[in-house]
Protein backbone atom coordinates (compact mmCIF):
# COMPACT_ATOMS: atom_id res chain seq x y z
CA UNK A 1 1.80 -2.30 -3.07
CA UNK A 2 2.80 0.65 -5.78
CA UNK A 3 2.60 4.22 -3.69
CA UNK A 4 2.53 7.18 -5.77
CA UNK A 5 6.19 9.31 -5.83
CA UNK A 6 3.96 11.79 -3.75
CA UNK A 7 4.89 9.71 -0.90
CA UNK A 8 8.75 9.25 -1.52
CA UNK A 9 10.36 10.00 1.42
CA UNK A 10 7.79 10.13 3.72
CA UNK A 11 7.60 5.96 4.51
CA UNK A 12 10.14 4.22 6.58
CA UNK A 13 10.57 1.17 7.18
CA UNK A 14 8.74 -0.24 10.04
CA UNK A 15 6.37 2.41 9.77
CA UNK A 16 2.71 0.59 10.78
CA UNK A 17 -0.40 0.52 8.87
CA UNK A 18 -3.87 -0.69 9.14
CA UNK A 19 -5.67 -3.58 6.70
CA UNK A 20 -9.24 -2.41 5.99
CA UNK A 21 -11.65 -4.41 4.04
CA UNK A 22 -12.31 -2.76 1.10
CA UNK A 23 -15.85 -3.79 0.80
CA UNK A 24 -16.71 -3.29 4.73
CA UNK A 25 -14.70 -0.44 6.20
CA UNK A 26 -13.77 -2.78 8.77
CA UNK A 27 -10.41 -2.99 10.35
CA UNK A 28 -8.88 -6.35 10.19
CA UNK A 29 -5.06 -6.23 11.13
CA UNK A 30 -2.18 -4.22 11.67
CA UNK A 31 1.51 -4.38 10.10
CA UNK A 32 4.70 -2.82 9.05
CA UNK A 33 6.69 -1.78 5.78
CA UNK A 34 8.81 -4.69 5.46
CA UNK A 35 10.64 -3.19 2.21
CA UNK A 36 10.84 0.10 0.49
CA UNK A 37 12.41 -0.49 -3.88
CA UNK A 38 15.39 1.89 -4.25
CA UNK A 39 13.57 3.47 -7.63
CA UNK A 40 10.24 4.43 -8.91
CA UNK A 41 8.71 3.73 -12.26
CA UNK A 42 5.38 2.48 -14.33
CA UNK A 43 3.38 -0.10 -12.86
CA UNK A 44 2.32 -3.18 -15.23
CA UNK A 45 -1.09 -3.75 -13.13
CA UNK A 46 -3.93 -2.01 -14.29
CA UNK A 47 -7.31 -2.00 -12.82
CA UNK A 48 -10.81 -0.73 -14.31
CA UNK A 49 -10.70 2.64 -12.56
CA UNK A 50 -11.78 5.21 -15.58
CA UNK A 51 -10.10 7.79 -13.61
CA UNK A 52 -6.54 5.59 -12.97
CA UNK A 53 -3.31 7.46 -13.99
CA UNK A 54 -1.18 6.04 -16.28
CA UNK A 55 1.80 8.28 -16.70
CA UNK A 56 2.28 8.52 -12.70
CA UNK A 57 5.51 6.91 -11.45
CA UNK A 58 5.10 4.59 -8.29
CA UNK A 59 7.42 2.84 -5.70
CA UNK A 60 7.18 -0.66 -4.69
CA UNK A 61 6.29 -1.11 -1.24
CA UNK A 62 6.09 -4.43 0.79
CA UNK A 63 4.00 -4.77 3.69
CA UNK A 64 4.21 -7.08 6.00
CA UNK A 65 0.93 -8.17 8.30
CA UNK A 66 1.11 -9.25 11.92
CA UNK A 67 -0.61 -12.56 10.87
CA UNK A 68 -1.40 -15.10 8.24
CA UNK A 69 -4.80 -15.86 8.46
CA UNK A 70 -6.52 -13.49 6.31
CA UNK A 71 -7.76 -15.67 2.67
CA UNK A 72 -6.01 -15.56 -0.12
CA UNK A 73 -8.19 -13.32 -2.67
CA UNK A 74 -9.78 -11.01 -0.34
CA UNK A 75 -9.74 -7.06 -1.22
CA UNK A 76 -7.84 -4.89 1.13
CA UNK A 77 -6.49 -1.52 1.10
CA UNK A 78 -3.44 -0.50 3.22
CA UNK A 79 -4.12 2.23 5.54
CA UNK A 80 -0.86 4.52 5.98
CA UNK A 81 -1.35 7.39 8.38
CA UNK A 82 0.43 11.13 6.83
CA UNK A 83 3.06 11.55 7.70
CA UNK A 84 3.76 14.26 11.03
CA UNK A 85 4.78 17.45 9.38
C-alpha cells in the first residue's frame, strides 16, 4: 500500500488494521503492518481519481491479513485507526 508522508512516523509495525470492501462498507478481516520501506518517494500506480496528487511523496507499506481466503481481484481499502495523540 503507498501512505502519504503525512503518516510517517505514526505506523509501527504490528500496528492492526481493518479490510473493508470498498464497494460494501463491510468489514471482512483484520491484520498487521508486516513492513514499513526505509524512504518515501513517487508512486508509479496511477488510478482515475481527477482529484489524485501527483507530486505527493508516499511510503511503501505491507500489510499482512490474518487469512488467505479473500479472491484475488477484489477492491479493498485498509482501515488504519489515527494514531493516539
Amino acid at each position: 500500500m503507498f501512505v502519504e508522508s503525512f503518516w510517517l512516523g505514526r505506523l509501527k509495525l504490528g500496528d492492526s488494521y481493518k479490510v473493508v470492501n470498498s464497494e460494501t462498507g463491510r468489514e471482512l478481516r483484520v491484520g498487521r503492518v508486516a513492513s514499513l520501506s526505509p524512504y518515501v518517494g513517487g508512486r508509479t500506480v496511477r488510478t482515475d481519481d481527477a482529484n489524485e496528487r501527483f507530486d505527493a511523496e508516499y511510503q511503501v507499506v505491507v500489510l499482512e491479513l490474518d487469512t488467505n481466503d479473500l479472491p484475488l481481484g477484489l477492491n479493498v481499502v485498509a482501515e488504519i485507526p489515527a494514531p493516539a495523540k
